[in-house]
PDB file of N, CA and C in Angstrom:
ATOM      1  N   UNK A   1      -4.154 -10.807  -6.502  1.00  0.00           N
ATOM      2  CA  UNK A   1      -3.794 -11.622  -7.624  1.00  0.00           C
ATOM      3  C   UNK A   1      -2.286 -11.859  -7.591  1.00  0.00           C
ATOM      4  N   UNK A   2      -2.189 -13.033  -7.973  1.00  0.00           N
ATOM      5  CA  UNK A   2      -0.355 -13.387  -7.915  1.00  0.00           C
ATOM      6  C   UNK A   2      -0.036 -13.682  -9.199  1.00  0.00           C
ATOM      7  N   UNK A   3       0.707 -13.469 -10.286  1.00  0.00           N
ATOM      8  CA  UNK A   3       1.373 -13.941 -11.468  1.00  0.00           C
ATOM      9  C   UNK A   3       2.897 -13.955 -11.758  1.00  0.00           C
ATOM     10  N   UNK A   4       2.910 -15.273 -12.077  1.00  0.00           N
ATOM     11  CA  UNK A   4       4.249 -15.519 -12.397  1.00  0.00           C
ATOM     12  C   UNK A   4       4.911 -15.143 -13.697  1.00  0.00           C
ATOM     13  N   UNK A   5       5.488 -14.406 -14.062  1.00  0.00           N
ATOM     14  CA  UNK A   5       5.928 -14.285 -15.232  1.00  0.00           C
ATOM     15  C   UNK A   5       7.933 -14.443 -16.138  1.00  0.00           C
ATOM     16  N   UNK A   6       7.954 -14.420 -16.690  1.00  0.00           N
ATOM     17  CA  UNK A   6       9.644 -14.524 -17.190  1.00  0.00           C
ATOM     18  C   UNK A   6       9.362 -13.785 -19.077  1.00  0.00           C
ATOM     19  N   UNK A   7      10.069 -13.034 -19.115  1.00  0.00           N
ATOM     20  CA  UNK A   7      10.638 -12.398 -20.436  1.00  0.00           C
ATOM     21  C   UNK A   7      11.749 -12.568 -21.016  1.00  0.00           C
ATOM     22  N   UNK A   8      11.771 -13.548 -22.306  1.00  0.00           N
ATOM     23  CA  UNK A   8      13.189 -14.127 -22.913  1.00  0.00           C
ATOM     24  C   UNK A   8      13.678 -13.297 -24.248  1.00  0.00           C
ATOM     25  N   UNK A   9      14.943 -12.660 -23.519  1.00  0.00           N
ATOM     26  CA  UNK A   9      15.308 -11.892 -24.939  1.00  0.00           C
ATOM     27  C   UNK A   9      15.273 -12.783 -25.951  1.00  0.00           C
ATOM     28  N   UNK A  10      15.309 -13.001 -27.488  1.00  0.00           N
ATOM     29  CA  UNK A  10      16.067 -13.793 -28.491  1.00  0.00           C
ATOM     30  C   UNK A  10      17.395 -13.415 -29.064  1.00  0.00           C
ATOM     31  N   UNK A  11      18.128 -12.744 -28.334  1.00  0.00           N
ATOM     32  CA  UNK A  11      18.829 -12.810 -29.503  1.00  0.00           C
ATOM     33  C   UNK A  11      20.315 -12.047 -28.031  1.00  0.00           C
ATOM     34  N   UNK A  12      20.203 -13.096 -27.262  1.00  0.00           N
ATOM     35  CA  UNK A  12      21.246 -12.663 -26.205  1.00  0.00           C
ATOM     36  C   UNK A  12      21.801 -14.354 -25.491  1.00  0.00           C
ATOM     37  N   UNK A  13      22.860 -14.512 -24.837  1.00  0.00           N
ATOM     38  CA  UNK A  13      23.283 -15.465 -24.360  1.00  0.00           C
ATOM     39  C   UNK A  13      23.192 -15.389 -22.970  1.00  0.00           C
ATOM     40  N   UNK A  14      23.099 -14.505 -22.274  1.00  0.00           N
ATOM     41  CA  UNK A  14      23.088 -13.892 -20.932  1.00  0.00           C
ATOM     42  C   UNK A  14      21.773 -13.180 -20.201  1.00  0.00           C
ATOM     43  N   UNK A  15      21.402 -13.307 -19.453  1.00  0.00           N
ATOM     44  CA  UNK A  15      19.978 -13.007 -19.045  1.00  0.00           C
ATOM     45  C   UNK A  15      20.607 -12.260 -17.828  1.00  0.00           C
ATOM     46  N   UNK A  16      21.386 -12.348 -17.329  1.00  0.00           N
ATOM     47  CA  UNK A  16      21.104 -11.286 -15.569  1.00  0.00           C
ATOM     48  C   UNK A  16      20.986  -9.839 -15.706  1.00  0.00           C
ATOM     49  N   UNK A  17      21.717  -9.503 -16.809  1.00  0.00           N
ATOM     50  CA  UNK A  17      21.592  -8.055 -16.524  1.00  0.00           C
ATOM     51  C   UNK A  17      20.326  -7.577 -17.263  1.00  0.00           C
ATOM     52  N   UNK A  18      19.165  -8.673 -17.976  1.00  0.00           N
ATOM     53  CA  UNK A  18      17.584  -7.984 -18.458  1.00  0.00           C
ATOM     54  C   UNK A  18      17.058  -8.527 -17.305  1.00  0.00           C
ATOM     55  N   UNK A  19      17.858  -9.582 -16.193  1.00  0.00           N
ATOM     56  CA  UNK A  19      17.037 -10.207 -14.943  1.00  0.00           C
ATOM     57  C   UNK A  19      16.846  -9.037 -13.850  1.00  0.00           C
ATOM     58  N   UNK A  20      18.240  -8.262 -13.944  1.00  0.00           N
ATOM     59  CA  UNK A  20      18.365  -7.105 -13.005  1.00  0.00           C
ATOM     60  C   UNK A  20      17.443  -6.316 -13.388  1.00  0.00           C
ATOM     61  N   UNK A  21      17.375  -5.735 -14.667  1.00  0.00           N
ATOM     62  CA  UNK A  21      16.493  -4.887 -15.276  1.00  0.00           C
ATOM     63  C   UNK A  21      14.858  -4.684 -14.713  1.00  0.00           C
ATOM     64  N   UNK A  22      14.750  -6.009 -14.822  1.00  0.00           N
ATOM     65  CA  UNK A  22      13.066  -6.400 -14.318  1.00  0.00           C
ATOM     66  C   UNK A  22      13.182  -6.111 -13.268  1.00  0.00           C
ATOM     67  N   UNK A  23      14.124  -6.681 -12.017  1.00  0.00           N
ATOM     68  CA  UNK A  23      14.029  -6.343 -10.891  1.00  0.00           C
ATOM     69  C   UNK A  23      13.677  -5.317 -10.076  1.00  0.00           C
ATOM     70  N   UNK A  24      14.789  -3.984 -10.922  1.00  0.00           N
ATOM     71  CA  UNK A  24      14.675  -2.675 -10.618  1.00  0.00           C
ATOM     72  C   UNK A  24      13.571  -2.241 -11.350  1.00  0.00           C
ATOM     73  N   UNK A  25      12.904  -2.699 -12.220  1.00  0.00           N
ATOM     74  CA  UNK A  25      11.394  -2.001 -12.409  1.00  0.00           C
ATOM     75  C   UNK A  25      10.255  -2.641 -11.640  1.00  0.00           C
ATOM     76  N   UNK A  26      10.216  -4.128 -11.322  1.00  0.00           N
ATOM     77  CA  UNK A  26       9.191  -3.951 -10.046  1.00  0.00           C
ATOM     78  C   UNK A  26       9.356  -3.668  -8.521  1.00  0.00           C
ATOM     79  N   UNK A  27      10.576  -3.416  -8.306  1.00  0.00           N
ATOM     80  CA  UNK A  27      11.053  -2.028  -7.147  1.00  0.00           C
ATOM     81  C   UNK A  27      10.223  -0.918  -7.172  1.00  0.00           C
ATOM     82  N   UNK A  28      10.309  -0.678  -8.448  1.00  0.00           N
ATOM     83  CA  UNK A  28       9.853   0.900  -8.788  1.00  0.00           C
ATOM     84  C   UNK A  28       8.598   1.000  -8.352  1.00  0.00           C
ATOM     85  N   UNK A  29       7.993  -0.115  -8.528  1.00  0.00           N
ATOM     86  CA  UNK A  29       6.258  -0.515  -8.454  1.00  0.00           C
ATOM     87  C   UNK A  29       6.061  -0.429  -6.762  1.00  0.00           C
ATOM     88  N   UNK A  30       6.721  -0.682  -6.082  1.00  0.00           N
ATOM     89  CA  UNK A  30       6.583  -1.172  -4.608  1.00  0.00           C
ATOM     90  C   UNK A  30       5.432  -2.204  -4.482  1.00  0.00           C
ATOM     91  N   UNK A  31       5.765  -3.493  -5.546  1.00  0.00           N
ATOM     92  CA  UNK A  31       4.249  -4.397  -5.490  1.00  0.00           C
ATOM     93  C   UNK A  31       5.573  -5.473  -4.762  1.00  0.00           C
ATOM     94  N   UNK A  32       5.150  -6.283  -4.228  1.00  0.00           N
ATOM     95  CA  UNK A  32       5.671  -7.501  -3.425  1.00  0.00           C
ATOM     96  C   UNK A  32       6.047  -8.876  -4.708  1.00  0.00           C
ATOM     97  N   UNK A  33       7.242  -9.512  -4.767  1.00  0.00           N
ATOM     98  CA  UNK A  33       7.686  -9.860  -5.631  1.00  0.00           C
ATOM     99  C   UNK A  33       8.915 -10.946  -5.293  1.00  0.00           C
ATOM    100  N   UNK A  34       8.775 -12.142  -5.647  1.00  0.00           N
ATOM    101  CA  UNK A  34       9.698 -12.785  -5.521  1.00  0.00           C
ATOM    102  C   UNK A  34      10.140 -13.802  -6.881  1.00  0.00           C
ATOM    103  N   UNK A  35      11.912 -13.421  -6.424  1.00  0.00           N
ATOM    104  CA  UNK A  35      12.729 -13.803  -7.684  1.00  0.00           C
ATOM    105  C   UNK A  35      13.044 -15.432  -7.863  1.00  0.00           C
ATOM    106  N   UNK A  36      12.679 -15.886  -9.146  1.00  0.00           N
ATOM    107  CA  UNK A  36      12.860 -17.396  -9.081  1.00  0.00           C
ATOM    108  C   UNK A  36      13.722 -17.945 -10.274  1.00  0.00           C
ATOM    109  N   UNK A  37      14.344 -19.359 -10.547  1.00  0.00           N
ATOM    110  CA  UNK A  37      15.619 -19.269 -11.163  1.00  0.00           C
ATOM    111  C   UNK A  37      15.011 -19.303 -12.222  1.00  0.00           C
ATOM    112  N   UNK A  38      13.495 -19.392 -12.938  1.00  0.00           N
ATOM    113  CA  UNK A  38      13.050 -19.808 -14.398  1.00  0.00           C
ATOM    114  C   UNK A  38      11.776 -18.744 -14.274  1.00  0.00           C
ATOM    115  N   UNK A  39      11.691 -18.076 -13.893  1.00  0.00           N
ATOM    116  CA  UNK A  39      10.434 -16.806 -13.907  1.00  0.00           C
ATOM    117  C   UNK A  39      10.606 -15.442 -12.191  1.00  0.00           C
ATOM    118  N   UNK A  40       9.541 -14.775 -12.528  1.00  0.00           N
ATOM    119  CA  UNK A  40       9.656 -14.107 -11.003  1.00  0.00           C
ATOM    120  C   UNK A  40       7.843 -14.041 -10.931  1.00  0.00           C
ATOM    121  N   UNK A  41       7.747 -14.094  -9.771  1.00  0.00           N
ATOM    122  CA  UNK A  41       6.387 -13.923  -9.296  1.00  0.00           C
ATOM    123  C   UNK A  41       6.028 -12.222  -8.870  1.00  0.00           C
ATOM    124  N   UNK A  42       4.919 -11.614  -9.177  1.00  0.00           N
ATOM    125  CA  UNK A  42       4.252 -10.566  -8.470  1.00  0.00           C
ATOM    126  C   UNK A  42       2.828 -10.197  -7.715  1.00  0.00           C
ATOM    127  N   UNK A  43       3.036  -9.772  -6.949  1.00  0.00           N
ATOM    128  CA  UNK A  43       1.163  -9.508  -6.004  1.00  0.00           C
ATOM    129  C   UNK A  43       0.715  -8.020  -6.358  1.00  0.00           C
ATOM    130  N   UNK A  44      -0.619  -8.389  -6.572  1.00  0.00           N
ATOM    131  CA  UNK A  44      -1.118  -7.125  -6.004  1.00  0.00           C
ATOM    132  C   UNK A  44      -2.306  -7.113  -7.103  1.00  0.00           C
ATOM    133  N   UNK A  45      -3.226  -6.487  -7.656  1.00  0.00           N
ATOM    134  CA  UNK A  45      -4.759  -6.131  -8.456  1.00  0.00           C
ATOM    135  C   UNK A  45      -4.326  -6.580  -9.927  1.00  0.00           C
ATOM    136  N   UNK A  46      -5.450  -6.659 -10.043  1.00  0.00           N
ATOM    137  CA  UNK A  46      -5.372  -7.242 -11.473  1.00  0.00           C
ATOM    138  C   UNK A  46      -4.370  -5.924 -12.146  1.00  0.00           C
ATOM    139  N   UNK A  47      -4.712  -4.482 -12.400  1.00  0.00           N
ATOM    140  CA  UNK A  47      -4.749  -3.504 -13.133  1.00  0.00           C
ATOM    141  C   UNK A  47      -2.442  -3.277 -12.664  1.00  0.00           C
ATOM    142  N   UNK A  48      -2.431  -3.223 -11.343  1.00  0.00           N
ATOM    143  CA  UNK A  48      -0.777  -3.350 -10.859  1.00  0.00           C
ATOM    144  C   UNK A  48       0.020  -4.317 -11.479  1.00  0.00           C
ATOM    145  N   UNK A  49      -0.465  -5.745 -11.159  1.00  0.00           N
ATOM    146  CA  UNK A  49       0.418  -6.910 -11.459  1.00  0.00           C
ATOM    147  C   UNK A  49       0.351  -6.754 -13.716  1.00  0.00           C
ATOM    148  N   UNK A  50      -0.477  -6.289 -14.285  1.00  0.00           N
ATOM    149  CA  UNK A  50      -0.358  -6.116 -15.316  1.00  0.00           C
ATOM    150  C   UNK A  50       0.491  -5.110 -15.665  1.00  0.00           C
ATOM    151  N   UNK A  51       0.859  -3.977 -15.239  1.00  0.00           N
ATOM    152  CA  UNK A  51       1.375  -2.573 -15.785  1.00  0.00           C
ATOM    153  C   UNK A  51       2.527  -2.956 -14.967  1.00  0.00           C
ATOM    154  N   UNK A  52       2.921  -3.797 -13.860  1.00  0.00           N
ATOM    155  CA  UNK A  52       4.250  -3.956 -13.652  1.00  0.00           C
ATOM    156  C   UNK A  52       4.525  -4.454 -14.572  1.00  0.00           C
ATOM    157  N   UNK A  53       4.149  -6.089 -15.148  1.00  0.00           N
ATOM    158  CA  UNK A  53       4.810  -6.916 -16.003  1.00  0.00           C
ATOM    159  C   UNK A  53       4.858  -6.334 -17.487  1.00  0.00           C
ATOM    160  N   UNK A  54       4.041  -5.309 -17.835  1.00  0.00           N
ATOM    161  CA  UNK A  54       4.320  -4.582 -18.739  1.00  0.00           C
ATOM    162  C   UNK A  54       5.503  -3.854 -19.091  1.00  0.00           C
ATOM    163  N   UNK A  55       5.592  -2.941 -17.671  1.00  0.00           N
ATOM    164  CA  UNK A  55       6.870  -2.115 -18.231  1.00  0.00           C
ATOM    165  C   UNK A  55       7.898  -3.462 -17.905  1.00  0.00           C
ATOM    166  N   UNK A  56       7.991  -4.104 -17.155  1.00  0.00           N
ATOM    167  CA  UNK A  56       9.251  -5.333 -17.309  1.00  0.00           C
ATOM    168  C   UNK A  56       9.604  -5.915 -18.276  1.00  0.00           C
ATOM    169  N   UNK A  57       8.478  -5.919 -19.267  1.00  0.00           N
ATOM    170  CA  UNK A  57       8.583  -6.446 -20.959  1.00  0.00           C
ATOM    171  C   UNK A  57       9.329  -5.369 -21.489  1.00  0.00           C
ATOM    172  N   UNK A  58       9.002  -4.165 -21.396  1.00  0.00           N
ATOM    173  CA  UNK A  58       8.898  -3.106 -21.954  1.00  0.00           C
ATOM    174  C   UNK A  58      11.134  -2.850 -21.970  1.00  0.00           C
ATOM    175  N   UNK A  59      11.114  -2.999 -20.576  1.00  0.00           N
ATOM    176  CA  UNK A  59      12.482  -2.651 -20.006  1.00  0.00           C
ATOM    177  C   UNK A  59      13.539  -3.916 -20.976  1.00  0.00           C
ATOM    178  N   UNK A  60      13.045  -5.061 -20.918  1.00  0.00           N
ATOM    179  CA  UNK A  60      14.144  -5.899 -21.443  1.00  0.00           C
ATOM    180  C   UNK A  60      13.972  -5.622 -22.733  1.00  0.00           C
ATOM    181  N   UNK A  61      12.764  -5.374 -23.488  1.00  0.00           N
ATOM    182  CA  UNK A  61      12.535  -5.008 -24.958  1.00  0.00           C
ATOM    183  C   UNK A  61      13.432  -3.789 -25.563  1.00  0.00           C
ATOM    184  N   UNK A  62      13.746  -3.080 -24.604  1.00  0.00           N
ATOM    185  CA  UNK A  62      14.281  -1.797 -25.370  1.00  0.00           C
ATOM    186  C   UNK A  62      15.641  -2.270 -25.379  1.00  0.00           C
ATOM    187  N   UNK A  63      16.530  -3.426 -24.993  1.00  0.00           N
ATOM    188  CA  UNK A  63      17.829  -3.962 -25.407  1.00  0.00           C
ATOM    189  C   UNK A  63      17.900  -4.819 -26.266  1.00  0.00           C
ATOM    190  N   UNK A  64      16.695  -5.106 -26.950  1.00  0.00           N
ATOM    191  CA  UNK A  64      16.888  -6.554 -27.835  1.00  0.00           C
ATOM    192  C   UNK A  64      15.926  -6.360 -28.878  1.00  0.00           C
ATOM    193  N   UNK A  65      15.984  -7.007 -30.046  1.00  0.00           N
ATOM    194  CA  UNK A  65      15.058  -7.350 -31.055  1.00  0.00           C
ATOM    195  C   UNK A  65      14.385  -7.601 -31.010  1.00  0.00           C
ATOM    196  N   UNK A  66      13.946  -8.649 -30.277  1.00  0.00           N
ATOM    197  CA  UNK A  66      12.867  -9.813 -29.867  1.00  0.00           C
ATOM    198  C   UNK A  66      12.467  -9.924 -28.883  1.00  0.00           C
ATOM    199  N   UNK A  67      11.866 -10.340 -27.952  1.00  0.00           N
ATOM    200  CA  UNK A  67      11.717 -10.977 -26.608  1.00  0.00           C
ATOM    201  C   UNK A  67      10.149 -11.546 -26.340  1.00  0.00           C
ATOM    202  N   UNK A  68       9.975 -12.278 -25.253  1.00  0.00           N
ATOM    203  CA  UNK A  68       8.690 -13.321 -25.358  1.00  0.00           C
ATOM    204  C   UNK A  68       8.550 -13.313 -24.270  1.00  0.00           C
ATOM    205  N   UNK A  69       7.658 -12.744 -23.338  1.00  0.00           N
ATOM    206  CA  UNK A  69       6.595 -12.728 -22.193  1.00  0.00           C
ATOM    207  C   UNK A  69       6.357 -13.715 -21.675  1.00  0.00           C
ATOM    208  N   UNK A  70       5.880 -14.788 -21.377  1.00  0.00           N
ATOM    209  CA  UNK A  70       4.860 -15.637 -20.804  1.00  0.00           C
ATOM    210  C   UNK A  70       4.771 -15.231 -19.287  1.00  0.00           C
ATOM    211  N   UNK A  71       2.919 -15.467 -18.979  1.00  0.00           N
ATOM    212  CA  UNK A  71       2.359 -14.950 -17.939  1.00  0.00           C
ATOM    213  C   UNK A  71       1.518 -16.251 -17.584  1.00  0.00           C
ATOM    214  N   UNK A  72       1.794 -16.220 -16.036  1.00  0.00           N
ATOM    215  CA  UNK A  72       0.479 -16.938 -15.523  1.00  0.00           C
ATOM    216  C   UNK A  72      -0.316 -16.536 -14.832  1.00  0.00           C
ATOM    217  N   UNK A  73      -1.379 -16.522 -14.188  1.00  0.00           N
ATOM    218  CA  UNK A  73      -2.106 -15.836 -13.273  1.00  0.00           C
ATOM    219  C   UNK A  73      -2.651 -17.072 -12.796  1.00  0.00           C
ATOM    220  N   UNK A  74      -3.005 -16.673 -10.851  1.00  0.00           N
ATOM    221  CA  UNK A  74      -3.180 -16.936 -10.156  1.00  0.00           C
ATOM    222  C   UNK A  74      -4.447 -15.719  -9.781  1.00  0.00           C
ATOM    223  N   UNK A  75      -5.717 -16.056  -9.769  1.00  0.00           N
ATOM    224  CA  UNK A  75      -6.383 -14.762  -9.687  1.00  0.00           C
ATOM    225  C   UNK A  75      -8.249 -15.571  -8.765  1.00  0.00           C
ATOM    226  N   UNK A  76      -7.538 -15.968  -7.313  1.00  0.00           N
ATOM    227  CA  UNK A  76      -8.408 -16.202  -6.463  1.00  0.00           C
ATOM    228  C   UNK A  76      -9.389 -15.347  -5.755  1.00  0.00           C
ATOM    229  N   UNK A  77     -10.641 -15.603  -5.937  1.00  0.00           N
ATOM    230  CA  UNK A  77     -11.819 -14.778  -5.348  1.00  0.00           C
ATOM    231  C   UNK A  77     -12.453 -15.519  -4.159  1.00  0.00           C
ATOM    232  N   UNK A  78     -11.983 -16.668  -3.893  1.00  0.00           N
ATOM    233  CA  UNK A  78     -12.656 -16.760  -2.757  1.00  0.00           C
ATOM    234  C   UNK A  78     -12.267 -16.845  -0.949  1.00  0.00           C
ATOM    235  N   UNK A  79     -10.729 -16.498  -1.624  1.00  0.00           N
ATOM    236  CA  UNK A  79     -10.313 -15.952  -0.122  1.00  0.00           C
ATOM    237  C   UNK A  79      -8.881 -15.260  -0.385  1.00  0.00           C
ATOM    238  N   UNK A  80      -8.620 -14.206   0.437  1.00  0.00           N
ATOM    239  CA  UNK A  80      -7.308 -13.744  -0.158  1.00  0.00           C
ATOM    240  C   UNK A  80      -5.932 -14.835   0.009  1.00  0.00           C
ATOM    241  N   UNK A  81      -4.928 -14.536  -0.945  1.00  0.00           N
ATOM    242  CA  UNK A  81      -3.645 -15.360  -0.768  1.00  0.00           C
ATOM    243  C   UNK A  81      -2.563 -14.503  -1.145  1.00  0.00           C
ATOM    244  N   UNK A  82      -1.152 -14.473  -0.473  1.00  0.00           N
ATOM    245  CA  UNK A  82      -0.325 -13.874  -1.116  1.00  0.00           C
ATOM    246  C   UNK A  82       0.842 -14.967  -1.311  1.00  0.00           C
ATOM    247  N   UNK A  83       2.002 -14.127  -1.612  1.00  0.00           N
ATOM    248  CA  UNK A  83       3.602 -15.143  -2.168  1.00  0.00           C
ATOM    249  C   UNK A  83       3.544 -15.621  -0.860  1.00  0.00           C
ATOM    250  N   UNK A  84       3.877 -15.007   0.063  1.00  0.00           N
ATOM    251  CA  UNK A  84       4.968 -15.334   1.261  1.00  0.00           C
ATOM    252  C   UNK A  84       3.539 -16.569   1.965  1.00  0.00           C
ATOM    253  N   UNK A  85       2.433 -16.530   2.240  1.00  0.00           N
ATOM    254  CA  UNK A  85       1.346 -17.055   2.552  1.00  0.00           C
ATOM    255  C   UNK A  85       1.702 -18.765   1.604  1.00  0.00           C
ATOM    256  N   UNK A  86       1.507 -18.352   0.387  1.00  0.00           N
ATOM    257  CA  UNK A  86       2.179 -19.684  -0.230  1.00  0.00           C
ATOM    258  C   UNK A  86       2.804 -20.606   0.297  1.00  0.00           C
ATOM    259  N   UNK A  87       4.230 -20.147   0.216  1.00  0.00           N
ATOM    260  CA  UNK A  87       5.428 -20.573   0.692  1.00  0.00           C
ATOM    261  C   UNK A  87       5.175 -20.902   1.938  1.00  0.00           C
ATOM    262  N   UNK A  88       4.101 -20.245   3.064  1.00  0.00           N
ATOM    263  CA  UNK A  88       4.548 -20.239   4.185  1.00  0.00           C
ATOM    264  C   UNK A  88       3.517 -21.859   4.424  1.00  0.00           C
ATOM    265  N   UNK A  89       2.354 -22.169   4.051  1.00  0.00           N
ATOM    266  CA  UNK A  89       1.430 -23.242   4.096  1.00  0.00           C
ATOM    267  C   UNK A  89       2.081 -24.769   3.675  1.00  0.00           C
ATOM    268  N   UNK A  90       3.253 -24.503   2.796  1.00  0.00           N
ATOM    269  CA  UNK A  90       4.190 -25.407   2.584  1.00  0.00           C
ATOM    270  C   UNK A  90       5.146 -26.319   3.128  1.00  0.00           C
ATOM    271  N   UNK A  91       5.406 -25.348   3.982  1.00  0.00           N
ATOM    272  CA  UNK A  91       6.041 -25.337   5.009  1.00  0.00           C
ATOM    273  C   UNK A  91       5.623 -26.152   6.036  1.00  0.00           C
ATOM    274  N   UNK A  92       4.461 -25.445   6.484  1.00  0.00           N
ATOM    275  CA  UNK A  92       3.631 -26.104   7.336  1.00  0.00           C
ATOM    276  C   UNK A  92       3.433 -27.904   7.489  1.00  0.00           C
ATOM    277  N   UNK A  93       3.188 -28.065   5.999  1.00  0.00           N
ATOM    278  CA  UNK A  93       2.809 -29.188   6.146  1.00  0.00           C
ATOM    279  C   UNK A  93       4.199 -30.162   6.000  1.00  0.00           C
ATOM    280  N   UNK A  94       5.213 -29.600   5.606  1.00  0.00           N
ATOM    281  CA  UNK A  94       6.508 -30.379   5.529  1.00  0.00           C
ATOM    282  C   UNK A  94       6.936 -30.026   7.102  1.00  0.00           C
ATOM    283  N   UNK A  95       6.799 -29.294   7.651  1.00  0.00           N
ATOM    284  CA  UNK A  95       7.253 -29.465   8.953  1.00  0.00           C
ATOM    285  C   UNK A  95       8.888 -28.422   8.926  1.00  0.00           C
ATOM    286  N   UNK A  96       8.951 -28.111   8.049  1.00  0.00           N
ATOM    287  CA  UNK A  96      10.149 -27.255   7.750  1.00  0.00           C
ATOM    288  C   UNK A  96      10.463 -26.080   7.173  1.00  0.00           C
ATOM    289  N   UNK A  97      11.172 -25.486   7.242  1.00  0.00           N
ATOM    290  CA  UNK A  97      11.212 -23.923   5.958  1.00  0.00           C
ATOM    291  C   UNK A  97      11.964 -25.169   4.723  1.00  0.00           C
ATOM    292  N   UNK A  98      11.808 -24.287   3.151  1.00  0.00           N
ATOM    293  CA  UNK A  98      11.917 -24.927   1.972  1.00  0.00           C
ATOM    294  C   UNK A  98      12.957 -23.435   1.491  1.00  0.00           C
ATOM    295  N   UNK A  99      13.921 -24.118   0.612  1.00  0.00           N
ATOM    296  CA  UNK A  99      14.467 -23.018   0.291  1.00  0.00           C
ATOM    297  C   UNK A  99      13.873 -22.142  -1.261  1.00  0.00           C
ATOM    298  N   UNK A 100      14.200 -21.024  -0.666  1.00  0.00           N
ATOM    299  CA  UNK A 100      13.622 -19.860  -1.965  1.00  0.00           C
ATOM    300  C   UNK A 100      14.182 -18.674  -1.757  1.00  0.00           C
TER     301      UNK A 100
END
């Protein structure tokens, strides 16, 4: 399963250091993960990619008042897919690497 997710403090002007925050908690996870300029993506089981993005809520929540989740899921059963697989089929058909 792949889901994209982003967590918006309310009540901050600056996002890198709750961006870092997330970062170093899906490190912690050792789930496969790539950083994007308006969300970050994660792989791995339904039950992982949830309890990462959990404590990542969890991590920017404990600096702020407020904050707001949004999640997408990507949750294919009929053949496996990962991030880098993505990116890489993209490619393919442009004939080029794409930057990310």
């Amino acid at each position: 399963m792949i889901a994209e997710f982003a967590v918006f403090p309310l009540d901050g002007d600056h996002m890198s250091e709750d961006v870092a925050k997330v970062i170093k908690t899906l490190e912690a996870t050792g789930l496969d993960y790539r950083l994007g300029p308006m969300g970050t993506c994660v792989e791995g089981t339904w039950e992982q990619v949830l309890v990462a993005i959990q404590r990542c809520h969890q991590a920017v929540a404990a600096g702020h008042g407020r904050v707001i989740t949004t999640i997408v899921i990507d949750d294919r059963k009929d053949q496996l897919h990962s991030l880098s697989e993505m990116i890489t089929r993209v490619e393919q058909q442009l004939g080029q690497q794409v930057k990310h």
